[in-house]
N, C-alpha and C. Protein backbone atom coordinates (compact mmCIF):
# COMPACT_ATOMS: atom_id res chain seq x y z
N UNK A 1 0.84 -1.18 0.00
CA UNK A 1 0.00 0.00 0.00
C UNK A 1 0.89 1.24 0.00
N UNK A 2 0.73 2.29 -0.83
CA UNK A 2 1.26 2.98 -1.21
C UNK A 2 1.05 4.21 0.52
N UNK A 3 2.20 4.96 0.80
CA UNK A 3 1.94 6.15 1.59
C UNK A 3 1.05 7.01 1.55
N UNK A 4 -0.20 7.28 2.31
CA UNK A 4 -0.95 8.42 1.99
C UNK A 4 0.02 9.85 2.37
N UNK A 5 -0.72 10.81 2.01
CA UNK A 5 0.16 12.05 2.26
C UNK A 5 0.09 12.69 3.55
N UNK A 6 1.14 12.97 3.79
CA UNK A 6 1.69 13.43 5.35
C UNK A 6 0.04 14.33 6.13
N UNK A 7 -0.25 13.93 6.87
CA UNK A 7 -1.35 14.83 7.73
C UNK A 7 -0.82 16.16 8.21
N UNK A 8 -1.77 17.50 7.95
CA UNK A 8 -1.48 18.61 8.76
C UNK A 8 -0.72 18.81 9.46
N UNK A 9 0.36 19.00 10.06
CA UNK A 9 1.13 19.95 11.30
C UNK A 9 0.51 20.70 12.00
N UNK A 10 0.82 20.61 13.14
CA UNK A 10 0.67 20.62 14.63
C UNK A 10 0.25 22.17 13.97
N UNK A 11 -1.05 23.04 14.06
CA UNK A 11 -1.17 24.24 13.73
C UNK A 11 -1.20 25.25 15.74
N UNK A 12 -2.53 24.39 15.76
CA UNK A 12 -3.16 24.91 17.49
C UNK A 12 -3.45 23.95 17.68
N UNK A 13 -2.46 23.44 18.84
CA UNK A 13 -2.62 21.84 19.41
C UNK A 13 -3.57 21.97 20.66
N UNK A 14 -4.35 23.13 21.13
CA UNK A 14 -5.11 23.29 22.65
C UNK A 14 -6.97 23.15 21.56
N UNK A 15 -6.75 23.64 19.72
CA UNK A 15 -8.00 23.36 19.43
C UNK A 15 -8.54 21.97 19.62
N UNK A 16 -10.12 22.27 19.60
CA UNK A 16 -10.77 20.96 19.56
C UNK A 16 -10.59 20.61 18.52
N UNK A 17 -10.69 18.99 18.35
CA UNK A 17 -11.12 18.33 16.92
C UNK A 17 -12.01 17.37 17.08
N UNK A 18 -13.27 17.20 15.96
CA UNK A 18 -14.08 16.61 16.38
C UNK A 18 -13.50 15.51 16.18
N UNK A 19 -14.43 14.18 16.63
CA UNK A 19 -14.51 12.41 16.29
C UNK A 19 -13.92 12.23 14.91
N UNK A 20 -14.46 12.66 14.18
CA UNK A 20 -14.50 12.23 12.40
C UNK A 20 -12.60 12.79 12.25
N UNK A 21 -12.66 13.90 12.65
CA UNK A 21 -10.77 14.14 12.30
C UNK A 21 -10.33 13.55 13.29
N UNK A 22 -10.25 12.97 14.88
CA UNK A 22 -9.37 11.97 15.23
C UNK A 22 -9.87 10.63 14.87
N UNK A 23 -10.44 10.17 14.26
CA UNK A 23 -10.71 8.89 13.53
C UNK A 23 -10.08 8.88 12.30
N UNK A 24 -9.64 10.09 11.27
CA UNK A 24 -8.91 10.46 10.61
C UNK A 24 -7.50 10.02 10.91
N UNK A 25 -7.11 11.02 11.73
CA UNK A 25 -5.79 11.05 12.14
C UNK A 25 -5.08 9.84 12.89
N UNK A 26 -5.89 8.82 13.28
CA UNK A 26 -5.73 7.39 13.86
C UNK A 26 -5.00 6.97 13.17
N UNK A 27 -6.28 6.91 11.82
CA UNK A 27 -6.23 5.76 10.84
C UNK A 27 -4.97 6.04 10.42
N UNK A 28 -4.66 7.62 9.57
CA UNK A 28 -3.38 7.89 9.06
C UNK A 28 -2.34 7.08 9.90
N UNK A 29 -1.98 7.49 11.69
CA UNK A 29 -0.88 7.07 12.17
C UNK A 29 -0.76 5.26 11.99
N UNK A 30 -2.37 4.44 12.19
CA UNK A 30 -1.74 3.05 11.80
C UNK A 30 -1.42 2.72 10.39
N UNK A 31 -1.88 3.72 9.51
CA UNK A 31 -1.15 2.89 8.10
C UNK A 31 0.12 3.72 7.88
N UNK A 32 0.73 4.42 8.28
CA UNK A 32 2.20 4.85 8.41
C UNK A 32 2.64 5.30 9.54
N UNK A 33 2.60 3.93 10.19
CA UNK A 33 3.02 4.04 11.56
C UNK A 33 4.81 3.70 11.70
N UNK A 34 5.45 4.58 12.23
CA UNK A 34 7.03 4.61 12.47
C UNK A 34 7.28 4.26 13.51
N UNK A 35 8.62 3.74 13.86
CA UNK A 35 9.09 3.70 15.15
C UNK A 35 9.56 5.23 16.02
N UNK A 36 9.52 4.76 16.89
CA UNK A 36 9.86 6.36 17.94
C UNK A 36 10.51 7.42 17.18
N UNK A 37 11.43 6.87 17.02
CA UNK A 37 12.81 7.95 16.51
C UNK A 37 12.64 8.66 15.18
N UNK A 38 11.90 7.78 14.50
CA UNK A 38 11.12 8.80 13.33
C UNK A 38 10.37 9.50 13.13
N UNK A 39 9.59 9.54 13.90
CA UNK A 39 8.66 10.59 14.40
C UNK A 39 8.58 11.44 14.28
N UNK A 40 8.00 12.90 13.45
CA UNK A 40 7.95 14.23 13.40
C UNK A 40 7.39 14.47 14.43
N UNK A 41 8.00 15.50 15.61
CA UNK A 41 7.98 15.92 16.71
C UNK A 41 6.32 17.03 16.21
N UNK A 42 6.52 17.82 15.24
CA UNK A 42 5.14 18.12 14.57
C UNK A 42 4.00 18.07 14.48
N UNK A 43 3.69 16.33 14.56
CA UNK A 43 2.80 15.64 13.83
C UNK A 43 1.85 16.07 15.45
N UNK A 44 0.53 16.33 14.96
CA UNK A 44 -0.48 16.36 15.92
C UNK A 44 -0.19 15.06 17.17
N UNK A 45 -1.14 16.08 18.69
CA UNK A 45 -0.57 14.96 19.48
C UNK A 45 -1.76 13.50 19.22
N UNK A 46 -2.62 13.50 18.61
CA UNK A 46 -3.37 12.68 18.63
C UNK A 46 -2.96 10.87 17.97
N UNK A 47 -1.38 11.65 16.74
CA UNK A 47 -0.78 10.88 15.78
C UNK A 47 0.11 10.07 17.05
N UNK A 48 0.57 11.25 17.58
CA UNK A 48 1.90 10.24 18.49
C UNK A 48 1.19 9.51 19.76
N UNK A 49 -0.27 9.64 19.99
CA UNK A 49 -1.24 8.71 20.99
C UNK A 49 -1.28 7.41 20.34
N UNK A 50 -1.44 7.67 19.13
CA UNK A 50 -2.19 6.36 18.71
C UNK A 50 -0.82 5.35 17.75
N UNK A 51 0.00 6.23 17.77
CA UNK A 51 1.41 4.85 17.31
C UNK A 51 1.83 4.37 18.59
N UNK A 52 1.60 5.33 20.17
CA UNK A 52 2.40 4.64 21.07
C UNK A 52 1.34 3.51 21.60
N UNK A 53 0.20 3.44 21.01
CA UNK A 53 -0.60 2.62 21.39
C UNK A 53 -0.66 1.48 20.71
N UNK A 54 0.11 1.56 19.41
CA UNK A 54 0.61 0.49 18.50
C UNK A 54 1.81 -0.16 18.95
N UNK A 55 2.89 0.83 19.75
CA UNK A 55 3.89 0.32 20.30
C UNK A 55 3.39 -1.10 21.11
N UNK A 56 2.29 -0.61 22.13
CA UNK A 56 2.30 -1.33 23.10
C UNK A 56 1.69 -2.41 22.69
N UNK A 57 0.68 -2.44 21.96
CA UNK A 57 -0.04 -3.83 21.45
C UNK A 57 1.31 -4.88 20.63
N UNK A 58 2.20 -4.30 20.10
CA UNK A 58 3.28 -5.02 19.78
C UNK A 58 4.12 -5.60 21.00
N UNK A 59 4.38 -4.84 22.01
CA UNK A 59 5.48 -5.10 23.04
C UNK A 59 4.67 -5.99 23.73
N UNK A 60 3.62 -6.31 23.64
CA UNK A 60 2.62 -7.42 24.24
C UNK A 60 3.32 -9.14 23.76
């Protein structure tokens, strides 16, 4: 499966976002999900919730 394109940057990380854009932004982080160190420090915090939550289902 080919890379979708990089999600938004961190604009105003204190705005709300509804359901439908963090169901968005999930999905993005599990189909190009990186290890730690690759990580754009950037990337909304919702992206780096839901890969470290991929971490852990792996470290299981």
């Amino acid at each position: 499966m080919a890379e979708q394109q990089l999600p938004p940057q961190i604009d105003k990380t204190d705005e709300y976002i509804d359901l439908i854009e963090e169901i968005r932004l999930r999905t993005w982080a599990r189909r190009n999900y990186r290890r730690p160190e690759e990580r754009d420090a950037r990337w909304h915090p919702v992206i780096h919730d839901e890969m470290k939550r991929k971490d852990a289902e792996t470290a299981v």
